[in-house]
C-alpha atoms as a PDB file:
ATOM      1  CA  UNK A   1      -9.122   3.052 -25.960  1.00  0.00           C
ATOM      2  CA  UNK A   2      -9.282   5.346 -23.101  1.00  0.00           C
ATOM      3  CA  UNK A   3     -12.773   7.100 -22.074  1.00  0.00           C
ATOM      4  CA  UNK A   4     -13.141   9.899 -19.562  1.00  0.00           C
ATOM      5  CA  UNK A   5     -16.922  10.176 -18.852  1.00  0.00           C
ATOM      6  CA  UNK A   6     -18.077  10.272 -22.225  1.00  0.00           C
ATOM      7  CA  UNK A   7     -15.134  11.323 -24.142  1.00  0.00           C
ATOM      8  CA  UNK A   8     -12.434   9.426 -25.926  1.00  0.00           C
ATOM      9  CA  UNK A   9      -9.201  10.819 -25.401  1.00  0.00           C
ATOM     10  CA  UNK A  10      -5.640  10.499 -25.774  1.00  0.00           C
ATOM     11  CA  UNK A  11      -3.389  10.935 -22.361  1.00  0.00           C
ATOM     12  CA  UNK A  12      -0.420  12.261 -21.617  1.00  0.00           C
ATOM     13  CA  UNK A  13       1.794  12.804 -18.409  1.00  0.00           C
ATOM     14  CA  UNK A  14       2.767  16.159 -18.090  1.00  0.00           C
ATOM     15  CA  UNK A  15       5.810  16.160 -16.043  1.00  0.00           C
ATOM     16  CA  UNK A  16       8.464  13.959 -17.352  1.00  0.00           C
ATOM     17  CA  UNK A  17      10.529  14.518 -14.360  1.00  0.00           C
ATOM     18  CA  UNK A  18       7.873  11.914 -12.343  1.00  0.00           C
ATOM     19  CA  UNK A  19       8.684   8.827 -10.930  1.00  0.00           C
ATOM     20  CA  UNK A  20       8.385   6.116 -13.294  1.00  0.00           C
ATOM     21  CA  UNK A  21       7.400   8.786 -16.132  1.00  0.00           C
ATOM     22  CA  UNK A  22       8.445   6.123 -18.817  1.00  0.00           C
ATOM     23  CA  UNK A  23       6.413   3.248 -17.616  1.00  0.00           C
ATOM     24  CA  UNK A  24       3.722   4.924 -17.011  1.00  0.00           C
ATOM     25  CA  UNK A  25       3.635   6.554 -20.120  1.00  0.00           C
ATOM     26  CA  UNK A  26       4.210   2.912 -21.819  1.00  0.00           C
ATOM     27  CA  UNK A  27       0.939   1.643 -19.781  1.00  0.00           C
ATOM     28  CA  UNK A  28      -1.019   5.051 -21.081  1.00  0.00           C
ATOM     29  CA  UNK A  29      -0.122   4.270 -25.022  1.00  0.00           C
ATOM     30  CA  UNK A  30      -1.045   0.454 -24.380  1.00  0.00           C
ATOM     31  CA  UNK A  31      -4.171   1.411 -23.021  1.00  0.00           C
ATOM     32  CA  UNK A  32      -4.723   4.060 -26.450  1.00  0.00           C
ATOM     33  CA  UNK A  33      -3.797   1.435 -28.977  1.00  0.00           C
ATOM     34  CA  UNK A  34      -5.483  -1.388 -27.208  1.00  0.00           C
ATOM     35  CA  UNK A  35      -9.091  -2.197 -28.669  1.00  0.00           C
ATOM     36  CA  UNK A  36     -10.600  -2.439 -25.022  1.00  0.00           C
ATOM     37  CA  UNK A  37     -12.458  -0.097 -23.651  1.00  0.00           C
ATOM     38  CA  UNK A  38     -10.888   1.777 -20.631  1.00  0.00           C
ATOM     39  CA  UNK A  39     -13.757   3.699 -18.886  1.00  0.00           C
ATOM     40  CA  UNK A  40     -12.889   6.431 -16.081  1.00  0.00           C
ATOM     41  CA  UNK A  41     -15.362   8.902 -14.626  1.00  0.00           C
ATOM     42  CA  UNK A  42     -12.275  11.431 -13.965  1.00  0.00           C
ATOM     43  CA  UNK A  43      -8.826  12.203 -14.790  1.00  0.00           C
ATOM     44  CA  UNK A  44      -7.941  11.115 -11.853  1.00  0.00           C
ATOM     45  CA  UNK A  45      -9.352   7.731 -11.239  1.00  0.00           C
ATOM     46  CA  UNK A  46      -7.168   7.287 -14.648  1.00  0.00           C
ATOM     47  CA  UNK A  47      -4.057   7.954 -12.714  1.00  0.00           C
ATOM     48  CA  UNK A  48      -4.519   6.619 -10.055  1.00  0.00           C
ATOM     49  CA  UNK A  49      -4.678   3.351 -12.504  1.00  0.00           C
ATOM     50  CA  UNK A  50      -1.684   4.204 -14.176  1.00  0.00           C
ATOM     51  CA  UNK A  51       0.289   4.426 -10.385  1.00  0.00           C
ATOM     52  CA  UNK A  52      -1.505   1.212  -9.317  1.00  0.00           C
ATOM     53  CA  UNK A  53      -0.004  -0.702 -11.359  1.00  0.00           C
ATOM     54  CA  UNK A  54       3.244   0.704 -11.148  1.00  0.00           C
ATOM     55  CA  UNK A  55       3.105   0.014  -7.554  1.00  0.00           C
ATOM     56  CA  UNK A  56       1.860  -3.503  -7.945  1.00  0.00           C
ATOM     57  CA  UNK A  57       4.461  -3.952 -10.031  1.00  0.00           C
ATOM     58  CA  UNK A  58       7.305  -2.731  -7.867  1.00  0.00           C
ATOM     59  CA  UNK A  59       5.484  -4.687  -4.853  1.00  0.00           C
ATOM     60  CA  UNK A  60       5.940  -8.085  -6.985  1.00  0.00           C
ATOM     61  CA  UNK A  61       9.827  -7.008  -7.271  1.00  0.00           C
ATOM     62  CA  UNK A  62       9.486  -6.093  -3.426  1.00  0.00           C
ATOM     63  CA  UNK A  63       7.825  -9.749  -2.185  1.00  0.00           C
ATOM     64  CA  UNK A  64      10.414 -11.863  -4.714  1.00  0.00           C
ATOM     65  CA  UNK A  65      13.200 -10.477  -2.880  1.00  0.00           C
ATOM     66  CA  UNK A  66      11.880 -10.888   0.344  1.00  0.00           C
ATOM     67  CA  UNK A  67      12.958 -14.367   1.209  1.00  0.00           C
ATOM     68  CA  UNK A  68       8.953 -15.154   1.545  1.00  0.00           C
ATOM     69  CA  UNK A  69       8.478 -18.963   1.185  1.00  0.00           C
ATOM     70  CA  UNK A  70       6.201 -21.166  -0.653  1.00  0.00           C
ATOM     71  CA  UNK A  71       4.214 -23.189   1.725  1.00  0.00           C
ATOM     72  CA  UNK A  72       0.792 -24.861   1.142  1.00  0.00           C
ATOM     73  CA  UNK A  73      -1.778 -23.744   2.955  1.00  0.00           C
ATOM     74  CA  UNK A  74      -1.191 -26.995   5.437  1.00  0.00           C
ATOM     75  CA  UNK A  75       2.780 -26.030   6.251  1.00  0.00           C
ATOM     76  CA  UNK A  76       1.762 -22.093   6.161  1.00  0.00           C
ATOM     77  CA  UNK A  77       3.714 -20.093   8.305  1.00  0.00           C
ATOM     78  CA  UNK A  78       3.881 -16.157   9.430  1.00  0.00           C
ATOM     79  CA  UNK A  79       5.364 -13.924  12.173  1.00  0.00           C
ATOM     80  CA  UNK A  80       3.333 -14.255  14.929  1.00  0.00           C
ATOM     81  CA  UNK A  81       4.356 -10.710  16.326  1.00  0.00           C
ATOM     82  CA  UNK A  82       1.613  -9.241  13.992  1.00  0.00           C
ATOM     83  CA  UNK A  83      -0.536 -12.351  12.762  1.00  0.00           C
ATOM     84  CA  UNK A  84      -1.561 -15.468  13.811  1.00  0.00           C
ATOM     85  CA  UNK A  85      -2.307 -18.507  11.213  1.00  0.00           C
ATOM     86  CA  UNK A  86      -5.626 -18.939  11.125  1.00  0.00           C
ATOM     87  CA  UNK A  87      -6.462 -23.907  11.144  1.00  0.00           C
ATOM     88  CA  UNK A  88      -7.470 -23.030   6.901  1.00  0.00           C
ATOM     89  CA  UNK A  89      -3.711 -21.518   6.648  1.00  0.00           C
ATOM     90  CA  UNK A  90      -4.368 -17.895   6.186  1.00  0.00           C
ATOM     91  CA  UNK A  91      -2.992 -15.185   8.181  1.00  0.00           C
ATOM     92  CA  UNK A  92      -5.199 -13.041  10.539  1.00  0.00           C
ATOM     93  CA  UNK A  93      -4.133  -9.766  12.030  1.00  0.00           C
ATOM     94  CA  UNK A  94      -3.481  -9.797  15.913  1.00  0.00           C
ATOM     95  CA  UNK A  95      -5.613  -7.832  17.925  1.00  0.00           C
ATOM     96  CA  UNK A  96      -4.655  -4.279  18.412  1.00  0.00           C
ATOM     97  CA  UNK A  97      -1.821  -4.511  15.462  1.00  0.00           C
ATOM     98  CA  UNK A  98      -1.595  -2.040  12.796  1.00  0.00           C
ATOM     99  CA  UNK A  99      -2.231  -3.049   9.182  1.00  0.00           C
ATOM    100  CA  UNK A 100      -0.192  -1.097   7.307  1.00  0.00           C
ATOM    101  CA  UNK A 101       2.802  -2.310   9.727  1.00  0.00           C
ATOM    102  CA  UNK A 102       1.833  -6.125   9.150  1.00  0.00           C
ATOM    103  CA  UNK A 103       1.627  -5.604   5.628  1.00  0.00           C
ATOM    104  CA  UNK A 104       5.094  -3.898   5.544  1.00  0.00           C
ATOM    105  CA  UNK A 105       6.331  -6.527   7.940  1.00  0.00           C
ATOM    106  CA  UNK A 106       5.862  -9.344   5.444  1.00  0.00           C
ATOM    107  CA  UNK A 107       8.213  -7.402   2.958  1.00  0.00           C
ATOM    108  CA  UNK A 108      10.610  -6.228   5.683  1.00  0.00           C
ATOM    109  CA  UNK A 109      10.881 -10.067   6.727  1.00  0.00           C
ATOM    110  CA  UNK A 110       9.883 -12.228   4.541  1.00  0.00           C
ATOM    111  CA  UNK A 111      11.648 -15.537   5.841  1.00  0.00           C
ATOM    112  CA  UNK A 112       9.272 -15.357   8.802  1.00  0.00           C
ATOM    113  CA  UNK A 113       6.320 -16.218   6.373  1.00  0.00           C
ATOM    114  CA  UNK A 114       5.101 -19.253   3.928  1.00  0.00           C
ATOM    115  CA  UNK A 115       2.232 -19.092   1.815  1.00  0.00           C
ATOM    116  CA  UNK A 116       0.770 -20.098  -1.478  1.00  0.00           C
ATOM    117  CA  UNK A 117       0.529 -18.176  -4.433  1.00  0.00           C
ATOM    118  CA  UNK A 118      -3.299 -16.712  -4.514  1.00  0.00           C
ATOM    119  CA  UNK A 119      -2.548 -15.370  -0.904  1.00  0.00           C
ATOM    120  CA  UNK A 120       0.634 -13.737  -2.371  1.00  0.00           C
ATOM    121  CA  UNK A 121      -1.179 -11.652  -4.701  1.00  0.00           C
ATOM    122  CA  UNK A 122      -3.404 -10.063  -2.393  1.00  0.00           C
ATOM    123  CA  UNK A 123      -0.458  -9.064  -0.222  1.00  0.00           C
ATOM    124  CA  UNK A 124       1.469  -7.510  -3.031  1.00  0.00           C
ATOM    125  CA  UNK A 125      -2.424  -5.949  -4.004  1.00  0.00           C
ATOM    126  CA  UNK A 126      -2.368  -4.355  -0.091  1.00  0.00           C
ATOM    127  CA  UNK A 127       1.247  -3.118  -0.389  1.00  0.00           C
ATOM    128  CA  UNK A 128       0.282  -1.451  -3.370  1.00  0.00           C
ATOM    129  CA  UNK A 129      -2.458   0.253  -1.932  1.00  0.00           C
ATOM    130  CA  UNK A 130      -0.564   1.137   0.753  1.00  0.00           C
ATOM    131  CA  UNK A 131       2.168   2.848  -1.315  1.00  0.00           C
ATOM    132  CA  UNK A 132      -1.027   5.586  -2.427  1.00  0.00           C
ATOM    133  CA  UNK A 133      -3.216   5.903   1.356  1.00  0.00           C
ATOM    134  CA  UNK A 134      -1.715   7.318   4.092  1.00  0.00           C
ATOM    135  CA  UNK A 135      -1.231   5.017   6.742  1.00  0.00           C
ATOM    136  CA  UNK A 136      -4.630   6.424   8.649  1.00  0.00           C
ATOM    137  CA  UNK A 137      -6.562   5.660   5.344  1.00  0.00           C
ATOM    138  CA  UNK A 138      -5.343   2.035   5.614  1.00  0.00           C
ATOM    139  CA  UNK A 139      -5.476   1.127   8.964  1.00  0.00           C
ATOM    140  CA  UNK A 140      -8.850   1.925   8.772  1.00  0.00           C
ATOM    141  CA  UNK A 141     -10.059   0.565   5.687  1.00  0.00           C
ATOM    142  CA  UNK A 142      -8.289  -2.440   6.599  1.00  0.00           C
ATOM    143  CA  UNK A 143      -8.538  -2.987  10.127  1.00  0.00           C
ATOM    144  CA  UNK A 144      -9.664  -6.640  10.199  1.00  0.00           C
ATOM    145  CA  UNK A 145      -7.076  -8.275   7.833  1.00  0.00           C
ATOM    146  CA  UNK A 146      -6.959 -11.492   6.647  1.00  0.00           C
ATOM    147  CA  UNK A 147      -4.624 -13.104   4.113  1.00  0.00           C
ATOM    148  CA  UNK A 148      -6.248 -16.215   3.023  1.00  0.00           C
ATOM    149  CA  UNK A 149      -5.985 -16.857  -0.773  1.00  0.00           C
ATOM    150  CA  UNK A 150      -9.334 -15.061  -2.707  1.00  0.00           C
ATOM    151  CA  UNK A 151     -11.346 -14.399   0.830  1.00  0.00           C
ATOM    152  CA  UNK A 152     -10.013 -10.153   0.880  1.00  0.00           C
ATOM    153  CA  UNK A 153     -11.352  -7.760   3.237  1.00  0.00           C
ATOM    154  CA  UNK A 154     -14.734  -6.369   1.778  1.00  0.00           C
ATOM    155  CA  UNK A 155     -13.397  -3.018   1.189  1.00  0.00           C
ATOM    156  CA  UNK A 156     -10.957  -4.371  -1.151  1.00  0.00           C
ATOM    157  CA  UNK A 157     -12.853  -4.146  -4.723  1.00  0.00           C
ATOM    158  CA  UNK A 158     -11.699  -6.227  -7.601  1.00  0.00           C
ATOM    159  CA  UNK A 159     -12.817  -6.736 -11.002  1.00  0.00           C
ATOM    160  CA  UNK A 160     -12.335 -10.203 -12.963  1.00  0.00           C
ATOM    161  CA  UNK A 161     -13.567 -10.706 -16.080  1.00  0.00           C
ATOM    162  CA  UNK A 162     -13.050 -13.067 -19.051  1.00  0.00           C
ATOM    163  CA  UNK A 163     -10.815 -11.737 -21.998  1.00  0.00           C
ATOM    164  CA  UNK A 164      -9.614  -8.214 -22.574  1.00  0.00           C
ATOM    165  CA  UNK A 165      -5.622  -7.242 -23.628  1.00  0.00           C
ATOM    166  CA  UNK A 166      -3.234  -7.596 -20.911  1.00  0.00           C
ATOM    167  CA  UNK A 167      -1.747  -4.673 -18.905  1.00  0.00           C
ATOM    168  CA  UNK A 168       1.505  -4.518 -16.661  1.00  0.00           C
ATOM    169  CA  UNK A 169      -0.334  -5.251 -13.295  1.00  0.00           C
ATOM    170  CA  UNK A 170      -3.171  -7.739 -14.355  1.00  0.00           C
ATOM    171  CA  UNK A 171      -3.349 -10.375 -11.870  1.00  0.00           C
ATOM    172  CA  UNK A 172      -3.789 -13.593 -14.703  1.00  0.00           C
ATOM    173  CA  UNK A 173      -4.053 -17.281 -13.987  1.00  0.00           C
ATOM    174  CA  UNK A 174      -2.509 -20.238 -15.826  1.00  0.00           C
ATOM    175  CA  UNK A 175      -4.176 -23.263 -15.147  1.00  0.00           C
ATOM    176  CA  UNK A 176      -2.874 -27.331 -15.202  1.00  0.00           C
ATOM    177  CA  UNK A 177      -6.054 -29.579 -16.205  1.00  0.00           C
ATOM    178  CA  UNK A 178      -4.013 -32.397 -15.814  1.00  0.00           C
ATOM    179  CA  UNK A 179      -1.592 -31.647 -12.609  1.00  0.00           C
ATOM    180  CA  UNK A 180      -0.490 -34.438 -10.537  1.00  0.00           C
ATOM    181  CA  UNK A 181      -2.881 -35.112  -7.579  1.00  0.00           C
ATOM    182  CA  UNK A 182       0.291 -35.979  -5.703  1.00  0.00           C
ATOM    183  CA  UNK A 183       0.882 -32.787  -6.025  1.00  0.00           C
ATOM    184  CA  UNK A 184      -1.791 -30.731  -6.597  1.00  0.00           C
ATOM    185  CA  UNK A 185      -1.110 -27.019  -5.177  1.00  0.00           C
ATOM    186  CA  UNK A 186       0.383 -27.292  -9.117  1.00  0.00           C
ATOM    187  CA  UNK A 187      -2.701 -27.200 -10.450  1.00  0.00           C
ATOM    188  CA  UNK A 188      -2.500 -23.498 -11.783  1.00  0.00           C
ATOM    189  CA  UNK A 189      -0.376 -20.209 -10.387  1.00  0.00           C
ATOM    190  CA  UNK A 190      -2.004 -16.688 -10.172  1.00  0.00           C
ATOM    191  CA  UNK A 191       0.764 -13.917 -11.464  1.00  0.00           C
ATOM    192  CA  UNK A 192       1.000 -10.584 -12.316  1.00  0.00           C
ATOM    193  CA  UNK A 193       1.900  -9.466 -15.503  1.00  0.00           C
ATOM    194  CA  UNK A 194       5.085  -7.197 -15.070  1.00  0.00           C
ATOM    195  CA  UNK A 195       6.029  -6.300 -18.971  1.00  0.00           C
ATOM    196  CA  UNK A 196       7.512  -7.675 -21.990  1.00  0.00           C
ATOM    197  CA  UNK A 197       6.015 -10.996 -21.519  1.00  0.00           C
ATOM    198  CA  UNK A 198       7.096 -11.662 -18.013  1.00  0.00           C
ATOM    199  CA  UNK A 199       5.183 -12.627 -15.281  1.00  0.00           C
ATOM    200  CA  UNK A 200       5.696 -12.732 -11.519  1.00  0.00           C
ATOM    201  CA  UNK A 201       4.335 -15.710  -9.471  1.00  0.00           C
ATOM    202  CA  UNK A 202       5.309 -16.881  -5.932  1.00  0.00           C
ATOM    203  CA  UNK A 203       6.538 -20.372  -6.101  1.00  0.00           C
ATOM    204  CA  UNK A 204       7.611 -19.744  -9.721  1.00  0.00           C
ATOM    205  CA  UNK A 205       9.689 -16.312  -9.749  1.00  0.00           C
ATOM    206  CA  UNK A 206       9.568 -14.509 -12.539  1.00  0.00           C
ATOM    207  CA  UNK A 207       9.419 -16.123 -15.905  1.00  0.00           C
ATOM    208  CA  UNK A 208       8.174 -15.554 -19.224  1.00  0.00           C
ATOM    209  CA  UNK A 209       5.038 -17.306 -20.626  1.00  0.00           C
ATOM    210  CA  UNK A 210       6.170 -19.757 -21.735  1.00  0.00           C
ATOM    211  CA  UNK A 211       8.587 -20.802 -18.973  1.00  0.00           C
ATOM    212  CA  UNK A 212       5.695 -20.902 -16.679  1.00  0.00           C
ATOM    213  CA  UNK A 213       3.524 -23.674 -18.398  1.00  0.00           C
ATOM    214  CA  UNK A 214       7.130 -25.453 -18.934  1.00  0.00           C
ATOM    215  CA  UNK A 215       7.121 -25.705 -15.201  1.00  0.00           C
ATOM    216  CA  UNK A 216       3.468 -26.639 -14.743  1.00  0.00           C
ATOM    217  CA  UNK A 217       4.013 -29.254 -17.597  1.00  0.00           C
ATOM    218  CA  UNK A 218       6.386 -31.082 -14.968  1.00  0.00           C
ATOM    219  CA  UNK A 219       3.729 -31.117 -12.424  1.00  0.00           C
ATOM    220  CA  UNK A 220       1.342 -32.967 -14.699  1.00  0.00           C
ATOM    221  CA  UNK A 221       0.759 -36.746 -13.949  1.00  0.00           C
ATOM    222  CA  UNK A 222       2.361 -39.750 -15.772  1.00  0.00           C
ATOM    223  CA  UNK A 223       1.058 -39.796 -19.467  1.00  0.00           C
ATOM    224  CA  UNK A 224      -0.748 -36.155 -19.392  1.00  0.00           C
ATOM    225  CA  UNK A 225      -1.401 -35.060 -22.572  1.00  0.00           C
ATOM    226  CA  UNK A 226      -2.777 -31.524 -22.250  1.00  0.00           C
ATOM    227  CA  UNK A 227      -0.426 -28.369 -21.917  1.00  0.00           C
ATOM    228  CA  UNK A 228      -0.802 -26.087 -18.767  1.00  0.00           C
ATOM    229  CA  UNK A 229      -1.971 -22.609 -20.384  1.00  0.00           C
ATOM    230  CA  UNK A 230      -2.835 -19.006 -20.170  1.00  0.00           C
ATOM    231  CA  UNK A 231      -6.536 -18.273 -18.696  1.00  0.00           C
ATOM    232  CA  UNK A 232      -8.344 -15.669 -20.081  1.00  0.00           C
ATOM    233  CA  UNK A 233      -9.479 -14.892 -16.490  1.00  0.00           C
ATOM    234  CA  UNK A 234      -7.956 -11.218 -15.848  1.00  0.00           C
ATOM    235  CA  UNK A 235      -8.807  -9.458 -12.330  1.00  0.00           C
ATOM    236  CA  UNK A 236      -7.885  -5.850 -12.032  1.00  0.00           C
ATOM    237  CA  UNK A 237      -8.382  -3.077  -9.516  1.00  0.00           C
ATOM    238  CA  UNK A 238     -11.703  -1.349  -9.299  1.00  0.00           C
ATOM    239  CA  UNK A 239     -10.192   2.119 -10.006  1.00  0.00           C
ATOM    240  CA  UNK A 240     -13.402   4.065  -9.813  1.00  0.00           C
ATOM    241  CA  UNK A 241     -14.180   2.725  -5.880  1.00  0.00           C
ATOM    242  CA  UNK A 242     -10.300   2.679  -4.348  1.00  0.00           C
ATOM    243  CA  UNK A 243      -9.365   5.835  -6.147  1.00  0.00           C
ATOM    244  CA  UNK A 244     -11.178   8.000  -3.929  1.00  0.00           C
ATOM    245  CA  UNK A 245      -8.931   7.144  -1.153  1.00  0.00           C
ATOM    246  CA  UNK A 246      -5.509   7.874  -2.173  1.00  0.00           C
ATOM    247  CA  UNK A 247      -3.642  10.800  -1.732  1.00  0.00           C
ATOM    248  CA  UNK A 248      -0.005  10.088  -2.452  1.00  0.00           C
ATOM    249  CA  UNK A 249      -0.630  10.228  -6.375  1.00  0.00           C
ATOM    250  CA  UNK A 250       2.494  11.562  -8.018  1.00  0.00           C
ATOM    251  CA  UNK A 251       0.457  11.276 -12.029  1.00  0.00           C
ATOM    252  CA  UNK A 252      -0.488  13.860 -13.350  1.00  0.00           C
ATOM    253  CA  UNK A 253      -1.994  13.222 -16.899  1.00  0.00           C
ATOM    254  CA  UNK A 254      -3.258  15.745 -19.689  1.00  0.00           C
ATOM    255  CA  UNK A 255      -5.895  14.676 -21.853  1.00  0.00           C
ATOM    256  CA  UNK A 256      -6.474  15.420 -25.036  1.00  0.00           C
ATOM    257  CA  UNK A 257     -10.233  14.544 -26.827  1.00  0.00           C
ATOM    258  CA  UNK A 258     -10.130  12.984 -29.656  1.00  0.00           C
ATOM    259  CA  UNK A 259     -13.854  11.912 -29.594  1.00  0.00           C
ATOM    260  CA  UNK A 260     -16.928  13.467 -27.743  1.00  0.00           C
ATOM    261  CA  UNK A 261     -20.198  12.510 -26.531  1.00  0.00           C
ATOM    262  CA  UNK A 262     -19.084   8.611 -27.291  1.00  0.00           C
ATOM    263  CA  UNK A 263     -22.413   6.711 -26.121  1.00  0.00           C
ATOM    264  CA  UNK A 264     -20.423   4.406 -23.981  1.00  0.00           C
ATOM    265  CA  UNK A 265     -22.514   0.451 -23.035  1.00  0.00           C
ATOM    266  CA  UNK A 266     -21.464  -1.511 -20.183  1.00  0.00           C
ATOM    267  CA  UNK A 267     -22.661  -5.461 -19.816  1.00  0.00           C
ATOM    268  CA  UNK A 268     -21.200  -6.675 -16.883  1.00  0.00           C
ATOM    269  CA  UNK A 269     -17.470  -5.737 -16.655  1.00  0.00           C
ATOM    270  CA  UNK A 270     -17.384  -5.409 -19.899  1.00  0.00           C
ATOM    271  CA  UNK A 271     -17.472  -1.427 -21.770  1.00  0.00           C
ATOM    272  CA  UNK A 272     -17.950  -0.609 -25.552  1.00  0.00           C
ATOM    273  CA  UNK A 273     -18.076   2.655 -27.655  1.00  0.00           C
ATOM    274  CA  UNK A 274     -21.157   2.753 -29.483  1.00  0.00           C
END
């Protein structure tokens, strides 16, 4: 269910001839049929949604085919002509370096870099991002940079929250209770969900479901007895703060009410039409 201030409503793009017209428009009808509550204050924080995760999306495709390595945070690697790894294994942007060039970098050549799979998520969050600012918008937004798993730059705003239906472009975590301590950067991988039950993760690829807790299941120790799984942990873009900064949208959505003045509750991240 889709809200829009205080109105339920059912979206539509308008211009079919838009890039991506078809996923999007897949993403809007999941949203409609879905029994969570999707809350916007404008049309436009809606779209810019929609584009996010598009862009996420295409950024997971982007980072795959990079030739980006998985490295613990130990054995951690980048190209030092923009970053510098920082003794915990993160990346830290040299001084006087552009972000939206280091970000681009690390897609542009990715067999200069190694890092774990958290950290790969918020780059592939930042190349979004950067596919809907301008390059002025970014740099300064993001002018202290930091790759280093969870730790993202304060102007970054995420949501997680326990349960809710999954979208294309929810960052989800599967978790291994019983990996290997031998080996224990197995103990869970953060994806993205792409579509159609597949899910991108770096160190895994791209793999359905199932085939992910498959490959966790080998990283369990001798005698394990409990299955890797899906979290119900789902972290998504703040839409309402990091909307307000693009201007390279290329959505435009219709809306048409289906329900108004909906008294709409909100505990924690979690909305509900009263």
């Amino acid at each position: 269910m889709i809200v829009i201030g205080r109105s339920v409503v059912l979206p539509l793009l308008e211009d079919s001839a838009e890039p991506f017209f078809d996923e999007k428009q897949k993403i809007l009808d999941e949203m409609t049929s879905n029994q969570e509550v999707y809350a916007y204050q404008t049309i436009n924080q809606l779209a810019f949604d929609v584009q996010f995760r598009v862009s996420i999306i295409l950024a997971c495709i982007d980072l795959f085919n990079s030739g980006i390595q998985f490295r613990t945070f130990k054995y951690a690697y980048c190209n030092n002509t923009f970053w510098e790894t920082t003794p915990l294994g993160g990346f830290r942007l040299k001084q006087g370096k552009l972000p939206a060039f280091a970000i681009r970098d690390i897609f542009k050549n990715g067999t200069k870099y190694g890092t774990e799979c958290a950290t790969a998520m918020i780059i592939v969050i930042y190349k979004a991002l950067l596919d809907l600012y301008t390059e002025k918008t970014f740099n300064k937004l993001f002018a202290d940079l930091l790759l280093y798993t969870w730790d993202y730059d304060k102007d970054l705003k995420l949501v997680t929250k326990n349960g809710g239906e999954l979208l294309p472009g929810d960052l989800v975590y599967f978790k291994n209770p019983q990996v290997n301590p031998a080996t224990i950067e197995w103990q869970g991988e953060n994806t993205i969900y792409l579509n159609d039950n597949l899910f991108y993760g770096h160190g895994v690829g791209v793999k359905t479901k199932e085939n992910i807790i498959v490959t966790l299941n080998t990283r369990r120790f001798p005698g394990a007895f409990l299955s890797a799984y899906l979290s119900d942990l789902t972290t998504r873009i703040n839409s309402v703060e990091m909307s307000q900064y693009a201007t390279k949208l290329q959505t435009t959505i219709k809306v048409v009410p289906i329900r108004e003045d909906a008294i709409i509750a909100t505990i924690g991240h979690t909305t509900s039409v009263v």
